[in-house]
Protein backbone atom coordinates (compact mmCIF):
# COMPACT_ATOMS: atom_id res chain seq x y z
CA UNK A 1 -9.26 4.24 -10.67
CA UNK A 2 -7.01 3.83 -13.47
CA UNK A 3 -2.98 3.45 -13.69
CA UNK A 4 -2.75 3.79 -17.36
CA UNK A 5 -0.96 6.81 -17.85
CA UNK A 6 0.00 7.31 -13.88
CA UNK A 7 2.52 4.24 -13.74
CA UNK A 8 4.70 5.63 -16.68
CA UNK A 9 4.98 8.90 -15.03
CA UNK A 10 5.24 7.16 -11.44
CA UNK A 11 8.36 6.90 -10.71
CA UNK A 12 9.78 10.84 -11.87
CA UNK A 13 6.95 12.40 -10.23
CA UNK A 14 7.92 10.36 -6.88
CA UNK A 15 11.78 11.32 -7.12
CA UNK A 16 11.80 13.49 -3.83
CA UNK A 17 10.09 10.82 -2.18
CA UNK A 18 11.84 9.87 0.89
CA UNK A 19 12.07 5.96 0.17
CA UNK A 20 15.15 6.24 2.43
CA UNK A 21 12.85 6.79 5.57
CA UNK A 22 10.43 3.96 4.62
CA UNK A 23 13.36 1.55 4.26
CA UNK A 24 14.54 2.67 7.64
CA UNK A 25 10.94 2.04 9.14
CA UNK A 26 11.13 -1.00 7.75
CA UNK A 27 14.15 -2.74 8.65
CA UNK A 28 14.31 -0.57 12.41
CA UNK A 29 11.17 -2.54 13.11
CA UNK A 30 12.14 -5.83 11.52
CA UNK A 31 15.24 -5.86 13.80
CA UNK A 32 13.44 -4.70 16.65
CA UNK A 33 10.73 -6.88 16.50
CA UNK A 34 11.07 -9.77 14.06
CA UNK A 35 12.21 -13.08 14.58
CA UNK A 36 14.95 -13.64 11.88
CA UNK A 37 12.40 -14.63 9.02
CA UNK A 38 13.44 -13.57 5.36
CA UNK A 39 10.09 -13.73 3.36
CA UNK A 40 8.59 -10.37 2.67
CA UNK A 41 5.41 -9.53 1.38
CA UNK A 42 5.27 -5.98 -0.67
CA UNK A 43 1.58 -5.71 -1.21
CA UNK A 44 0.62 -2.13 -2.89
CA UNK A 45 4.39 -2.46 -4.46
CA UNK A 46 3.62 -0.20 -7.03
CA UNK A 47 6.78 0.25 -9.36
CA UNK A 48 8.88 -1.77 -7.14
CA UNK A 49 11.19 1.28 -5.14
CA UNK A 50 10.62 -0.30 -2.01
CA UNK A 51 10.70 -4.04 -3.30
CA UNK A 52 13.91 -3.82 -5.04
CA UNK A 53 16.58 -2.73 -1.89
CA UNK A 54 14.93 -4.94 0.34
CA UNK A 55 15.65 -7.23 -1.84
CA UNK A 56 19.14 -6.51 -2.02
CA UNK A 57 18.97 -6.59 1.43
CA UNK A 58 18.26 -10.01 1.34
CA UNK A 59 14.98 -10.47 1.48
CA UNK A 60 13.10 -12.71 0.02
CA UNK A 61 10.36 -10.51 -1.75
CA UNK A 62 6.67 -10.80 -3.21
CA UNK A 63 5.25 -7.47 -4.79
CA UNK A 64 1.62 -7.52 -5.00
CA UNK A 65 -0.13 -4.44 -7.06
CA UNK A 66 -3.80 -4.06 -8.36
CA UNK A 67 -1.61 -2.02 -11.23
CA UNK A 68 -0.73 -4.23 -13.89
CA UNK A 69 1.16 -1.19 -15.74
CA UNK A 70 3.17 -0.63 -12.39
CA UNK A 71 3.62 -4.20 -12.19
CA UNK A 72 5.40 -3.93 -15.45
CA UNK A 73 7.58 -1.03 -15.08
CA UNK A 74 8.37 -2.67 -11.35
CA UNK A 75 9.74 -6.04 -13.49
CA UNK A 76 11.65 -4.25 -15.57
CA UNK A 77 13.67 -2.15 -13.18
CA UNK A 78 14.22 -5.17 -10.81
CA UNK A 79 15.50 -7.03 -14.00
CA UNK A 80 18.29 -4.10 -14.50
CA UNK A 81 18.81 -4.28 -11.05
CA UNK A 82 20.02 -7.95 -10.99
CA UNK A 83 17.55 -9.07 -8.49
CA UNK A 84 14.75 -11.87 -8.46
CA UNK A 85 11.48 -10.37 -7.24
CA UNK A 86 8.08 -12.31 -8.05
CA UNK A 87 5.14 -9.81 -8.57
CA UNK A 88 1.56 -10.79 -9.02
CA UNK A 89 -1.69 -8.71 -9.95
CA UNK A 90 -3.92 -8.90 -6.90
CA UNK A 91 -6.33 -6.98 -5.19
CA UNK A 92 -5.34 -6.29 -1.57
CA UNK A 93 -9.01 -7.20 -0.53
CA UNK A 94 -8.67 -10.69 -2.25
CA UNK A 95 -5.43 -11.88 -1.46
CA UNK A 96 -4.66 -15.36 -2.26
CA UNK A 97 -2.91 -18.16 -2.90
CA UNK A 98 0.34 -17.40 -0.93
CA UNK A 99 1.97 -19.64 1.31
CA UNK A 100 2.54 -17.56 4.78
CA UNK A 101 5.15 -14.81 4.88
CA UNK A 102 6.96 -13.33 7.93
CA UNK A 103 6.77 -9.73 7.48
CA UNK A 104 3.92 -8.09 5.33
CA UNK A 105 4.16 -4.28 4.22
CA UNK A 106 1.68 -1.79 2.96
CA UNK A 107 3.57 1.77 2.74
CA UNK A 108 3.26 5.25 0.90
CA UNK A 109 -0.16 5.37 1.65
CA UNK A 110 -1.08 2.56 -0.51
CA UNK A 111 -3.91 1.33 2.05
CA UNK A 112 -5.30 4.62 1.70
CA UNK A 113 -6.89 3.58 -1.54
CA UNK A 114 -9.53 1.49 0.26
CA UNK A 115 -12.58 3.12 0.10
CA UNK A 116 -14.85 1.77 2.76
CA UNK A 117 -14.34 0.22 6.49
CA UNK A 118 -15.33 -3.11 5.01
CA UNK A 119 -12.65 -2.89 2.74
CA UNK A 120 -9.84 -1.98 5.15
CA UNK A 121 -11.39 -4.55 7.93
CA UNK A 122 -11.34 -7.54 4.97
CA UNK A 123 -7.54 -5.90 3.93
CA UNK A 124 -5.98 -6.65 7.71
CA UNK A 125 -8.09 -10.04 7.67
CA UNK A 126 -6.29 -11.39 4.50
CA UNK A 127 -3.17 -10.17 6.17
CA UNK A 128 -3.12 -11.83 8.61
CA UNK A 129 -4.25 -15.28 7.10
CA UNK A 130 -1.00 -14.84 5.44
CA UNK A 131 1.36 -14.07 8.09
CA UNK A 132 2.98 -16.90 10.17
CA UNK A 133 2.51 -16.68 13.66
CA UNK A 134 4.66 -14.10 15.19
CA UNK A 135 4.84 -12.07 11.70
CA UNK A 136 5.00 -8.93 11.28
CA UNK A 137 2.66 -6.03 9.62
CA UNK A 138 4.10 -2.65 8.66
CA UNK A 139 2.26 0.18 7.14
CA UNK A 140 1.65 3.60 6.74
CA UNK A 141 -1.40 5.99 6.33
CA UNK A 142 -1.93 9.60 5.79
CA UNK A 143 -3.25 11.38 8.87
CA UNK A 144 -6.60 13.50 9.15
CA UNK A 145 -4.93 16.47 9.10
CA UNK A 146 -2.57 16.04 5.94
CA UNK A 147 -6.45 14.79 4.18
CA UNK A 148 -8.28 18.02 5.61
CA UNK A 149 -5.70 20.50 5.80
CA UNK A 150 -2.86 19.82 3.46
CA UNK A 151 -4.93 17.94 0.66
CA UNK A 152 -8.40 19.25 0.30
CA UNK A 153 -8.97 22.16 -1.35
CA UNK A 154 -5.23 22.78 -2.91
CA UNK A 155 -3.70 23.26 -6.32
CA UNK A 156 0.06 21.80 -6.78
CA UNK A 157 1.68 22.46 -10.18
CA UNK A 158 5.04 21.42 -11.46
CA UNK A 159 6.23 22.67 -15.26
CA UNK A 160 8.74 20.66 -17.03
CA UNK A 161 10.44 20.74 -20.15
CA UNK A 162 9.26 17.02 -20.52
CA UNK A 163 6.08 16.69 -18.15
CA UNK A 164 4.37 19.32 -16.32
CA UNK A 165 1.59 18.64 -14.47
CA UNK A 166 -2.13 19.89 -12.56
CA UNK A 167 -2.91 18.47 -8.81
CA UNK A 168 -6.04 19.53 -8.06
CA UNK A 169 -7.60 17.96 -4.49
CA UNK A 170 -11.06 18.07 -3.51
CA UNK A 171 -12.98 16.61 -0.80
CA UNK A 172 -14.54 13.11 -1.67
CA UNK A 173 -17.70 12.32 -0.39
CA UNK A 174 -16.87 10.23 2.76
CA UNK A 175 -15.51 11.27 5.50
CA UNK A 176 -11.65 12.00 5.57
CA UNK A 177 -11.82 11.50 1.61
CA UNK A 178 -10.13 13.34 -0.92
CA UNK A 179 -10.35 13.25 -4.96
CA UNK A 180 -6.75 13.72 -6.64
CA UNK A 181 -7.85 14.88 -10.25
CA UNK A 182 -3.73 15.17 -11.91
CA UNK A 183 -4.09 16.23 -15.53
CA UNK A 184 -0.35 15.88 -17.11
CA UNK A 185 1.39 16.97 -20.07
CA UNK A 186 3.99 14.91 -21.69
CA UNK A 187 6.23 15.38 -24.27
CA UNK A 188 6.46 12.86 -26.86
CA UNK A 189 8.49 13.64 -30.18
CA UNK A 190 8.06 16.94 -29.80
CA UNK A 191 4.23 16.97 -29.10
CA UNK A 192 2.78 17.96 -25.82
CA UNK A 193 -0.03 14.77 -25.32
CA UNK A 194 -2.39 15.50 -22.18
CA UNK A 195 -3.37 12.42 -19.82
CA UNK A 196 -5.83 12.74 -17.03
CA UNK A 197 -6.19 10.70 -13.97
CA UNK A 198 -8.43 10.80 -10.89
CA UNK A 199 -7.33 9.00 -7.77
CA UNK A 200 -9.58 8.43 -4.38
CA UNK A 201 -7.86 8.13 -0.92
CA UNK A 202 -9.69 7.57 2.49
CA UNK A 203 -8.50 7.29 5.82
CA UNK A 204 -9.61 7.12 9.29
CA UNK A 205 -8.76 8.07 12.64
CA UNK A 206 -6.09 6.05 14.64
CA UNK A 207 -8.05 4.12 17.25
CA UNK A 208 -10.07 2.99 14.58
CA UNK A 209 -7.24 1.19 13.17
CA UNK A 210 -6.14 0.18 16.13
CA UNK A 211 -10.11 -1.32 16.85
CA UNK A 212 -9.59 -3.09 13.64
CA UNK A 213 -5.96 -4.84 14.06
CA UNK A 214 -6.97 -5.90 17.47
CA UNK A 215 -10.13 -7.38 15.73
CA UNK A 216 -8.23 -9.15 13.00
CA UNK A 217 -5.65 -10.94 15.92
CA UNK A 218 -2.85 -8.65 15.96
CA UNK A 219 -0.89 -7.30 18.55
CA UNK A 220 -0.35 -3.26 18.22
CA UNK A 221 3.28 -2.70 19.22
CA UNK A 222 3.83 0.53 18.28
CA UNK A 223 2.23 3.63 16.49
CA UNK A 224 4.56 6.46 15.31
CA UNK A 225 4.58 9.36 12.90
CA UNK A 226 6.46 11.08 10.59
CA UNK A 227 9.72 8.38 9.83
CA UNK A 228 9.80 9.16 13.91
CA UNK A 229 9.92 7.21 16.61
CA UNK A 230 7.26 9.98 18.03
CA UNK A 231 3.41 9.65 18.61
CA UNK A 232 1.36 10.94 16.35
CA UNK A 233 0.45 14.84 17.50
CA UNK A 234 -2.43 16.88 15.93
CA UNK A 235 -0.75 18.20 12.57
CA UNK A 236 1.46 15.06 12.15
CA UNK A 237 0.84 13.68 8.59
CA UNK A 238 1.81 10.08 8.33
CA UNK A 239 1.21 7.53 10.77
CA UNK A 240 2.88 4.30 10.87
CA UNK A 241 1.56 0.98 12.32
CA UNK A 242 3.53 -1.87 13.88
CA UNK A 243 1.46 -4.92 14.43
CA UNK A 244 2.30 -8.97 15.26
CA UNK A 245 0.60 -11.51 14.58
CA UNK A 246 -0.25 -13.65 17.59
């Protein structure tokens, strides 16, 4: 999977993203559940949208990103910002060297990137190794049904004066898999230059993450869907995990 291109063009593709409702996930759970610690762990940080408020909120913030281009562009904006954020290439499989945080985060579907169960069971291990006891994980998947009925097997096209783009999805070859294959245009003095990326998301059903957190030591206190404070129904296409580390 490669960032190359995708991390320049991040951030204006991802403008209608409602960061809002993660930040409200985030800090309805921290005051609902944490106990008063300030050291934050953005792991899958990606340009930094979600790092940098929090940070202004007070937190003391880590971004970790297997993207060294988005860990760039995520540098740069907290710089303008005014706010101190340390950011380190990892992988979220290998995480390491940290001393314990109290509240780790995985949103916008960045665990979704993890391929195999191995990978997602070794993912919530590391967490957790890293958490002080009582700590708090956050983080979001996509649902079966977004994967199966909103993803696979759909075209989504935007055209722009300045960067029009393909989305083409197509079923990858696990189960609840999909292949994003984004071809983009981008103008550049006046030339139209074409960049292609393919991206690979997986997820699985919820009482297999719930198997797996339970495995890894935490303590499930809530699952919810959609920014809600609902339970997940049969068409709802995020889900969002609360765990504590016991």
């Amino acid at each position: 999977m490669s960032y190359q291109h995708f991390a320049l063009l991040y951030d204006e593709l991802m403008m209608d993203a409602p960061y809002e409702n993660w930040l409200q996930f985030i800090m309805k759970n921290i005051k609902k559940y944490g106990n008063g610690g300030k050291r934050l762990l953005d792991l899958g940080c990606g340009t930094g949208t979600l790092s940098i408020p929090l940070s202004v909120q007070g937190y003391n913030i880590t971004g970790v990103d297997l993207s060294e281009e988005m860990l760039a562009i995520a540098q740069a904006k907290s710089i303008e910002a005014g706010v101190q954020i340390a950011y380190y290439q990892q992988d979220m499989r290998e995480l390491e060297g940290f001393e314990p945080f109290d509240i780790i985060g995985v949103f916008c579907d960045s665990l979704n990137y993890l391929r195999t169960e191995q990978d997602v069971e070794l993912t919530f291990k590391n967490i957790y190794d890293h958490l002080l006891p009582g700590g708090l994980f956050l983080f979001d998947v996509h649902s079966i049904y977004k994967m199966e009925n909103i993803f696979i097997g759909q075209t989504y096209c935007s055209s722009d004066e300045e960067i029009s783009y393909i989305w083409n999805c197509f079923a990858g070859d696990q189960p609840h898999s999909v292949e994003h294959e984004l071809t983009f245009f981008v103008k550049e003095n006046d030339l139209y230059y074409r960049y292609d990326e393919v991206h690979y998301q997986r997820t699985f059903i919820v009482d297999t993450y719930q198997q797996w957190l339970e495995k890894a030591g935490f303590e499930l206190l809530e699952i919810s869907a959609d920014f809600t404070e609902e339970k997940p129904e049969e068409n709802s296409e995020r889900i969002f995990f609360t765990a504590r580390k016991n």
